[in-house]
PDB file of N, CA and C in Angstrom:
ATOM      1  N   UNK A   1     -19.009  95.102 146.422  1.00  0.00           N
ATOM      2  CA  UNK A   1     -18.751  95.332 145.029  1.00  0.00           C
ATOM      3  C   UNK A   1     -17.257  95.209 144.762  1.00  0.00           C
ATOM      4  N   UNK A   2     -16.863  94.980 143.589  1.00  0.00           N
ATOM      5  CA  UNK A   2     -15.590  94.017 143.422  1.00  0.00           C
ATOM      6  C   UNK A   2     -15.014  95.687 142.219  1.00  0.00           C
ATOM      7  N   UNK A   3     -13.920  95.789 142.273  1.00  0.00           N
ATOM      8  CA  UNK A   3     -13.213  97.103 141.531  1.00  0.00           C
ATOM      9  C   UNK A   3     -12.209  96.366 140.864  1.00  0.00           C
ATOM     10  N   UNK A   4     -11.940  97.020 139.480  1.00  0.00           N
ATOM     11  CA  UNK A   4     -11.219  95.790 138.658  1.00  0.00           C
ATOM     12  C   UNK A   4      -9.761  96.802 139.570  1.00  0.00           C
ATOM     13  N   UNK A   5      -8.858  96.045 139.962  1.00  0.00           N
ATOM     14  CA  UNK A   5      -7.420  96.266 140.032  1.00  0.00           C
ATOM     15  C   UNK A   5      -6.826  97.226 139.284  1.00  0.00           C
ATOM     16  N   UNK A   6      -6.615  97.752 138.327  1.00  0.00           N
ATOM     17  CA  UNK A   6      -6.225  98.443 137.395  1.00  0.00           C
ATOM     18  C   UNK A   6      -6.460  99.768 137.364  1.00  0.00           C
ATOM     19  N   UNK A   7      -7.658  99.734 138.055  1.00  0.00           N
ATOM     20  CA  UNK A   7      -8.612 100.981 138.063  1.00  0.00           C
ATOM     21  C   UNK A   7      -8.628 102.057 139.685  1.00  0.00           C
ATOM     22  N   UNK A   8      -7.533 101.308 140.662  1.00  0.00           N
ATOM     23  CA  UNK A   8      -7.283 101.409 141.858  1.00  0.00           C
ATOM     24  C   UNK A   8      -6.055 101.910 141.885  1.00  0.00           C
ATOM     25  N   UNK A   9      -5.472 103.339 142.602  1.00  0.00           N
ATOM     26  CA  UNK A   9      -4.415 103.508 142.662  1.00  0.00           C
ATOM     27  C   UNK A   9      -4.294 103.914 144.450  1.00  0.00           C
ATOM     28  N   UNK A  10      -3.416 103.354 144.848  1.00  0.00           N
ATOM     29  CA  UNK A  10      -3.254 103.368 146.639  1.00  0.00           C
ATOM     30  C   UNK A  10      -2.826 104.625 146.505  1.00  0.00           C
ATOM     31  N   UNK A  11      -1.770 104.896 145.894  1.00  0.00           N
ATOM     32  CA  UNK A  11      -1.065 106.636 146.244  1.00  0.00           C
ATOM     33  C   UNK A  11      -0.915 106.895 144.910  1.00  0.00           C
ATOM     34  N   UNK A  12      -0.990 108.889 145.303  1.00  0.00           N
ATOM     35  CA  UNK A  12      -0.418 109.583 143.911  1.00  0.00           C
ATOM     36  C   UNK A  12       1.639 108.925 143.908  1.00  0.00           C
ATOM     37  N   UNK A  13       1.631 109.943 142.940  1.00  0.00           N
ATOM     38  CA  UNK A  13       3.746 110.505 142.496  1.00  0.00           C
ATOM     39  C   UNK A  13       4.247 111.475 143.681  1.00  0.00           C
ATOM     40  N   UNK A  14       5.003 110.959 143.482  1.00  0.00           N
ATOM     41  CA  UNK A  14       6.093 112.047 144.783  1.00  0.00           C
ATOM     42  C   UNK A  14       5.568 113.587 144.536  1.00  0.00           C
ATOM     43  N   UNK A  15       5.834 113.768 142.708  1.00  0.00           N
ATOM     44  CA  UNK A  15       5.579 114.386 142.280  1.00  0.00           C
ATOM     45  C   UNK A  15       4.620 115.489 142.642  1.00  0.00           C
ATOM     46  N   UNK A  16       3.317 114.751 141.879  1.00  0.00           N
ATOM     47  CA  UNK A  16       2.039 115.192 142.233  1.00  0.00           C
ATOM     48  C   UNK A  16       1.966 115.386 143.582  1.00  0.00           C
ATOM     49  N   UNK A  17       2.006 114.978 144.346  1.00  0.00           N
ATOM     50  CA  UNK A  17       2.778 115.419 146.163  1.00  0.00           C
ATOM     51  C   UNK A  17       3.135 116.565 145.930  1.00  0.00           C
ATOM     52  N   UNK A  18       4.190 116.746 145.666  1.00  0.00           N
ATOM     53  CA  UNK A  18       4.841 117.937 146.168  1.00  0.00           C
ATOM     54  C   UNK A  18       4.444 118.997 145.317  1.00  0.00           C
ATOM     55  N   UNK A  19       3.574 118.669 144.125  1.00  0.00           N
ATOM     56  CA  UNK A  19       3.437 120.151 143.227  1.00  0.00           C
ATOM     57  C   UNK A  19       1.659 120.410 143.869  1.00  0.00           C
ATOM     58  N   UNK A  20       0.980 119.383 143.661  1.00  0.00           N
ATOM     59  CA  UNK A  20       0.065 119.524 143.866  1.00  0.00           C
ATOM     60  C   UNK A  20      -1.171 118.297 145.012  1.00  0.00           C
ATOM     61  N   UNK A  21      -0.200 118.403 146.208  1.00  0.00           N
ATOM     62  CA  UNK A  21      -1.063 117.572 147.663  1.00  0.00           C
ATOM     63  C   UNK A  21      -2.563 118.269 148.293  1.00  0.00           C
ATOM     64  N   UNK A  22      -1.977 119.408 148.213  1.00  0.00           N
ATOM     65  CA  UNK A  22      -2.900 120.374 148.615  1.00  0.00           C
ATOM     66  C   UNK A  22      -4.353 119.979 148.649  1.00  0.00           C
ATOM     67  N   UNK A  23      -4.258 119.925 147.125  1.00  0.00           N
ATOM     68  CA  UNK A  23      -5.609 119.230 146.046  1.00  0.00           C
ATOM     69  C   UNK A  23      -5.957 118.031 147.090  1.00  0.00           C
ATOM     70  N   UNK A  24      -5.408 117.402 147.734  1.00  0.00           N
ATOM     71  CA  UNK A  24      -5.915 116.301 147.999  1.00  0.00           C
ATOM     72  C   UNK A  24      -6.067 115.852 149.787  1.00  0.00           C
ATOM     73  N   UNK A  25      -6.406 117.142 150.209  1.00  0.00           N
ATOM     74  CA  UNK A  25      -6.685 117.272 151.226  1.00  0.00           C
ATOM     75  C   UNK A  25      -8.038 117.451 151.333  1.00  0.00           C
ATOM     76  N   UNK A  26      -9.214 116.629 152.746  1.00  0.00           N
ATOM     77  CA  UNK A  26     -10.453 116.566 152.350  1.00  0.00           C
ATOM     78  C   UNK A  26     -10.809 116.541 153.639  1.00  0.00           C
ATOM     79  N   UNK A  27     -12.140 116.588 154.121  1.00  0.00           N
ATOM     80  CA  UNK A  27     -12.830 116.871 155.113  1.00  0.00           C
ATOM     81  C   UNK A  27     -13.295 116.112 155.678  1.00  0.00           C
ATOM     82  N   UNK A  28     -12.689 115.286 156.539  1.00  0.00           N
ATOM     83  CA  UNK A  28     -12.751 113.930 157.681  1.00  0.00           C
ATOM     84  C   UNK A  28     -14.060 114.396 158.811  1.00  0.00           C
ATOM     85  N   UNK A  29     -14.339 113.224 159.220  1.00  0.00           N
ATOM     86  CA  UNK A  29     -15.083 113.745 160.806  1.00  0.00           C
ATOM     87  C   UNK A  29     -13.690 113.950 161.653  1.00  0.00           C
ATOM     88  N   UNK A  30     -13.913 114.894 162.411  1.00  0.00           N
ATOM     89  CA  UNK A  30     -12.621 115.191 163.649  1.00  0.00           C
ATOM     90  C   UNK A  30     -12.927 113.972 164.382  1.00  0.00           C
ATOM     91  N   UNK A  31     -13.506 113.211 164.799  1.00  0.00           N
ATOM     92  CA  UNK A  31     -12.717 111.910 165.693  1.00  0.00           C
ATOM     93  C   UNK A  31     -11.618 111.225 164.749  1.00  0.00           C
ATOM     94  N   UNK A  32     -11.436 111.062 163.194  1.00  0.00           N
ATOM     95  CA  UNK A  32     -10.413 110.812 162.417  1.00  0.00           C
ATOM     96  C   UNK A  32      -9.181 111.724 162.577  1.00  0.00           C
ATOM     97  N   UNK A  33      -9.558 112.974 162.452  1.00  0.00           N
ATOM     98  CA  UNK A  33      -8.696 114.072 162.994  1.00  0.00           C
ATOM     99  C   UNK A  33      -8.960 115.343 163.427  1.00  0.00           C
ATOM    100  N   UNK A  34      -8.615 115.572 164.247  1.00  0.00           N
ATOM    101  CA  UNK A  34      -8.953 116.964 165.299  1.00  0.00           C
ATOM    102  C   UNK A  34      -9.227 118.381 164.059  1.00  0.00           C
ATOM    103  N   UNK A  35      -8.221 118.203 163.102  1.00  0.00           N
ATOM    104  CA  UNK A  35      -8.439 119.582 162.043  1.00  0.00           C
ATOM    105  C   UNK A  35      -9.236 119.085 161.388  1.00  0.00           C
ATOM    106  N   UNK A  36      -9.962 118.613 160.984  1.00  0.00           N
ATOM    107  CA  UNK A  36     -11.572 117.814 160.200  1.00  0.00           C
ATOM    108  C   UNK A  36     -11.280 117.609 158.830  1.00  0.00           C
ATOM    109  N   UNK A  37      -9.593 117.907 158.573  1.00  0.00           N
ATOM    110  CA  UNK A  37      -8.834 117.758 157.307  1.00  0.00           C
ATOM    111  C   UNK A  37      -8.338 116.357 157.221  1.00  0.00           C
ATOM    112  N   UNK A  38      -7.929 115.860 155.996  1.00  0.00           N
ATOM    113  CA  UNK A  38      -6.814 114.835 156.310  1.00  0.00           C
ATOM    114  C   UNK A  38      -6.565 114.623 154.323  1.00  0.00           C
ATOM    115  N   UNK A  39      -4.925 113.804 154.735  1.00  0.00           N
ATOM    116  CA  UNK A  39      -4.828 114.063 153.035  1.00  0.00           C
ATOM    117  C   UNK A  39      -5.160 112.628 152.680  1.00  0.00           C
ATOM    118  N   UNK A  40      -6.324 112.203 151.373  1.00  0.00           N
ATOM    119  CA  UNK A  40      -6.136 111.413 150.585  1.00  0.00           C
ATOM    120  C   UNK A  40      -5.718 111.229 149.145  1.00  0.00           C
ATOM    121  N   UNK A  41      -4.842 109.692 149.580  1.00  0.00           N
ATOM    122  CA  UNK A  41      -4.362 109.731 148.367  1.00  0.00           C
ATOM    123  C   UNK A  41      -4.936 108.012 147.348  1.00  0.00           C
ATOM    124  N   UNK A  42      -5.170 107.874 148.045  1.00  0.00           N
ATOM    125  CA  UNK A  42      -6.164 106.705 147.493  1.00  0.00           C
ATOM    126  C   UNK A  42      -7.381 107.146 146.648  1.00  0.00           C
ATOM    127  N   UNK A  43      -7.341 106.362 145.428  1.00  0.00           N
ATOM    128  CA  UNK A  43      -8.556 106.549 144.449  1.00  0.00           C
ATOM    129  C   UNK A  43      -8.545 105.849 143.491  1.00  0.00           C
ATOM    130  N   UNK A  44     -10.069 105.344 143.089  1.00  0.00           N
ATOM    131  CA  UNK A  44     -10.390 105.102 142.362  1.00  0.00           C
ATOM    132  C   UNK A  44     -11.057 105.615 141.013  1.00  0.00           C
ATOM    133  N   UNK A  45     -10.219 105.184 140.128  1.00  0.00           N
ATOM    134  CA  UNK A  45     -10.908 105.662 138.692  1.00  0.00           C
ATOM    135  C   UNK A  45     -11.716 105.321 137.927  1.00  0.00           C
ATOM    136  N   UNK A  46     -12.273 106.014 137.816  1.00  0.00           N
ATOM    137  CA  UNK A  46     -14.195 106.043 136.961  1.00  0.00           C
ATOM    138  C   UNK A  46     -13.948 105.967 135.419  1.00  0.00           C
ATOM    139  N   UNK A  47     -13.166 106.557 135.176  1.00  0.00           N
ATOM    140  CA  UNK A  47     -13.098 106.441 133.453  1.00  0.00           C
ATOM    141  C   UNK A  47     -11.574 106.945 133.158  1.00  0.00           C
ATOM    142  N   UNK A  48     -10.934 106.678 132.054  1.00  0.00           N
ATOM    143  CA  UNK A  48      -9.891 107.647 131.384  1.00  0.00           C
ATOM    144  C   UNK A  48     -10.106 108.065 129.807  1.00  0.00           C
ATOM    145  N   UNK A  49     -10.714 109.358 130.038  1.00  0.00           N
ATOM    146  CA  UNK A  49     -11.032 109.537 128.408  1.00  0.00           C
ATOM    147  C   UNK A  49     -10.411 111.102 128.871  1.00  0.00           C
ATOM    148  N   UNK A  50      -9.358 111.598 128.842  1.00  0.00           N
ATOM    149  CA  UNK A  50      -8.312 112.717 129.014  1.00  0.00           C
ATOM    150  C   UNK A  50      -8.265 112.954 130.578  1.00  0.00           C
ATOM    151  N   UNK A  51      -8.227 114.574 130.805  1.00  0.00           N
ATOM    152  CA  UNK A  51      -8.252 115.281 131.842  1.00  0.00           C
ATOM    153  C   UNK A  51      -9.305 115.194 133.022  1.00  0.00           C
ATOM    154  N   UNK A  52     -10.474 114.884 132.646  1.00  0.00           N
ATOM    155  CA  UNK A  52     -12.030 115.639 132.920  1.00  0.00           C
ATOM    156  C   UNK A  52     -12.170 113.608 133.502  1.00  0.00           C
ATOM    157  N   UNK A  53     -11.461 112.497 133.590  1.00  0.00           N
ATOM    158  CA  UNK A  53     -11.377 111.475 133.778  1.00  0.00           C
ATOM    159  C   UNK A  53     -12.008 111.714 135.056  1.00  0.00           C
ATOM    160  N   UNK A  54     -13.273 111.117 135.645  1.00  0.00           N
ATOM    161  CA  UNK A  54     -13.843 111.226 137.294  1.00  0.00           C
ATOM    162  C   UNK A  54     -12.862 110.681 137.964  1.00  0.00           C
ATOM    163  N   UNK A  55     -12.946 110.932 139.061  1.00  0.00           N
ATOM    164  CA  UNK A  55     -11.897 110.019 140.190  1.00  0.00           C
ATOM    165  C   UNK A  55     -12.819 110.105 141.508  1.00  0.00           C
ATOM    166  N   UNK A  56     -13.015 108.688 142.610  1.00  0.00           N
ATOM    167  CA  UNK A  56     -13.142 109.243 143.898  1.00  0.00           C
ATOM    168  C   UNK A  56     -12.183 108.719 144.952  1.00  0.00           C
ATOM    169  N   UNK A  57     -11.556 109.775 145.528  1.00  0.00           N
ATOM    170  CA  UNK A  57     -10.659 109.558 146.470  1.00  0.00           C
ATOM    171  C   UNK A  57     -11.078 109.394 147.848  1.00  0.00           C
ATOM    172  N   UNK A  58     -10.781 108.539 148.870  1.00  0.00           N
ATOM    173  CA  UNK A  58     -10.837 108.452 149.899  1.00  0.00           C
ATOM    174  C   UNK A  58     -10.098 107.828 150.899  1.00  0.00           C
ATOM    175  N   UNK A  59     -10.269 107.953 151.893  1.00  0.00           N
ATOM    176  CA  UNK A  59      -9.829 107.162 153.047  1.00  0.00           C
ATOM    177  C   UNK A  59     -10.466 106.016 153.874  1.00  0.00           C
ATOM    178  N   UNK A  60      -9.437 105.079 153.683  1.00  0.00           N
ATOM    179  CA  UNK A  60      -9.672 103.720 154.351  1.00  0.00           C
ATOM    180  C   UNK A  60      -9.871 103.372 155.894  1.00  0.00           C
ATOM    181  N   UNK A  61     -10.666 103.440 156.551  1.00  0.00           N
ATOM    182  CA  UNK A  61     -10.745 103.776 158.208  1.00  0.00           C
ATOM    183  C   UNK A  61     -11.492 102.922 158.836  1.00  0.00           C
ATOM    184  N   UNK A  62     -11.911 101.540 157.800  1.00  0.00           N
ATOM    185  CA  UNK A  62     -12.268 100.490 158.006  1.00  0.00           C
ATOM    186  C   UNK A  62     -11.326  99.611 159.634  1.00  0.00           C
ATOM    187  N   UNK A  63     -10.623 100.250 159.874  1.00  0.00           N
ATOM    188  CA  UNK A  63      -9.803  99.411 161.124  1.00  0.00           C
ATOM    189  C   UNK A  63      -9.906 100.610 162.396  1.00  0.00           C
ATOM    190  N   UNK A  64     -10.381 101.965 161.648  1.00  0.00           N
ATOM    191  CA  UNK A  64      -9.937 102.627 162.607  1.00  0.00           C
ATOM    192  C   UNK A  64     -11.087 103.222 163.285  1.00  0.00           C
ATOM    193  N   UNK A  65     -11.098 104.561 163.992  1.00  0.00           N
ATOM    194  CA  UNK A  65     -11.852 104.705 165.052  1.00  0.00           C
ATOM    195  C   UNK A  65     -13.529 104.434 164.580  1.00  0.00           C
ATOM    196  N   UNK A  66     -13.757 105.213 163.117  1.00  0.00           N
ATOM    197  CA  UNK A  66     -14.899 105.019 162.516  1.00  0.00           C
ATOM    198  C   UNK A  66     -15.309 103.571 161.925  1.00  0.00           C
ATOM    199  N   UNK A  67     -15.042 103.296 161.586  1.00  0.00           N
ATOM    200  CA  UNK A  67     -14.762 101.721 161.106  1.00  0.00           C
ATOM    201  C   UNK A  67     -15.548 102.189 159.439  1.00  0.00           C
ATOM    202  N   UNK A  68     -15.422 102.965 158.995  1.00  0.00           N
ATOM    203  CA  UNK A  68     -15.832 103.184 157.530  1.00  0.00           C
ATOM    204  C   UNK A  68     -14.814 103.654 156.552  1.00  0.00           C
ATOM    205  N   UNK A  69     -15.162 104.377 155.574  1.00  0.00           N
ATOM    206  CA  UNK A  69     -14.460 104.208 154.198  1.00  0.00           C
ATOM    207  C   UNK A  69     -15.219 105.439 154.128  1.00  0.00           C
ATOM    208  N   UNK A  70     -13.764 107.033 154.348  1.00  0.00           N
ATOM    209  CA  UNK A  70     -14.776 107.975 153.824  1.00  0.00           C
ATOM    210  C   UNK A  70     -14.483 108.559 152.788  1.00  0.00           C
ATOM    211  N   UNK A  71     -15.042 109.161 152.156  1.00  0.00           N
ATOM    212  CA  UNK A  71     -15.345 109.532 150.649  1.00  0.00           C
ATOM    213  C   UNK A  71     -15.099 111.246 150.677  1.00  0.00           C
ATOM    214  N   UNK A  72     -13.658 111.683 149.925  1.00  0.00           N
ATOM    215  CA  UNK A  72     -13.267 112.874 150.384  1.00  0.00           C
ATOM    216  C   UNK A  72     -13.804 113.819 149.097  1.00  0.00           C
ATOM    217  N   UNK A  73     -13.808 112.991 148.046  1.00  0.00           N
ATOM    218  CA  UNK A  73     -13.847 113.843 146.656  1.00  0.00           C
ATOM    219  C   UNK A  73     -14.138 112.934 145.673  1.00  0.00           C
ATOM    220  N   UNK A  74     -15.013 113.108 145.185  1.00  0.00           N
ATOM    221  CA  UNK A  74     -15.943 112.753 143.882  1.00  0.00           C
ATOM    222  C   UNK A  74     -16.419 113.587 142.463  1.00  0.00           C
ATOM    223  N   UNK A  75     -15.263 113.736 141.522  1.00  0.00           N
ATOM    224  CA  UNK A  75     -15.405 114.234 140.228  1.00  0.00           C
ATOM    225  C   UNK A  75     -14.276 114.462 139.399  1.00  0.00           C
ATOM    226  N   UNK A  76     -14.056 115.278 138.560  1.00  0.00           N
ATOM    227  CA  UNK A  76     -13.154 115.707 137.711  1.00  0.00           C
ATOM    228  C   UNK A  76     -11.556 115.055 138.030  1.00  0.00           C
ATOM    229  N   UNK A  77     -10.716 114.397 137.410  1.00  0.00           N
ATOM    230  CA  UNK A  77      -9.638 114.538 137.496  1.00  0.00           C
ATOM    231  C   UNK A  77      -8.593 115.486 138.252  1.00  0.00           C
ATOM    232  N   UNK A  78      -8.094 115.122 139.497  1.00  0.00           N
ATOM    233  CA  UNK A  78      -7.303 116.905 140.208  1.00  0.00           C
ATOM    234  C   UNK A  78      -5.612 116.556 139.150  1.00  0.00           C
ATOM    235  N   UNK A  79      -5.539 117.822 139.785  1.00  0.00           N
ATOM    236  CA  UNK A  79      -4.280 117.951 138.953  1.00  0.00           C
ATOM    237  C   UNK A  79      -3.021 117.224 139.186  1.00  0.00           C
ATOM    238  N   UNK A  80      -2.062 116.940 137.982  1.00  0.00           N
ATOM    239  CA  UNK A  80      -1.300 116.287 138.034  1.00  0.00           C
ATOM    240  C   UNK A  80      -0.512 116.143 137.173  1.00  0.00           C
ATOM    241  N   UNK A  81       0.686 115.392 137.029  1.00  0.00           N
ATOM    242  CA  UNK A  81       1.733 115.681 135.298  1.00  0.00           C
ATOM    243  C   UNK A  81       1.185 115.750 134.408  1.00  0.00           C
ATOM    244  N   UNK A  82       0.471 114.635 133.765  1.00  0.00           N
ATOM    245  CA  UNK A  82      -0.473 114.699 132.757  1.00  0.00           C
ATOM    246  C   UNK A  82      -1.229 115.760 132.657  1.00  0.00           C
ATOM    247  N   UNK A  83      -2.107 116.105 133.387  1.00  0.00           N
ATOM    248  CA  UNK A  83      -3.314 117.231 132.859  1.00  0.00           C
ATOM    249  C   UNK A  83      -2.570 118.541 132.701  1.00  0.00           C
ATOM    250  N   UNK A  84      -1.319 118.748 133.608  1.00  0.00           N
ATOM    251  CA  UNK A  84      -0.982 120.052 133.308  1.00  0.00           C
ATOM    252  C   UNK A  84      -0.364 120.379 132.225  1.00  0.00           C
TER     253      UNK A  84
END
């Protein structure tokens, strides 16, 4: 399935980093990483109609030990300059 460009963001803002990363820490299989955590910042956007905009973020692991694409978080907009 083909994702229009526009709608793809590789990383958050420094910003959003440093106020709010936290948010974007998600629950890997431990062969990805030993703490079953890891942070994504990759996502794709589902809609922009304000705050409540879906997003799903994940990690790209297509090269790596899993060879998949895992899927950390699926819904609501997390926080960030805008929404706050």
């Amino acid at each position: 399935m083909n994702w229009p460009l526009k709608q793809f963001a590789p990383a958050e803002s420094e910003t959003t980093m440093n106020r709010w990363g936290a948010e974007r820490i998600f629950a890997v299989p431990e062969d990805v990483d030993p703490s079953g955590r890891k942070e994504m910042q990759a996502h794709l956007k589902l809609g922009s109609k304000g705050s409540t905009s879906p997003r799903i973020y994940f990690l790209d692991d297509t090269e790596g030990i899993t060879g998949r694409v895992i899927v950390g978080y699926i819904g609501p907009h997390l926080t960030n300059t805008k929404t706050k």
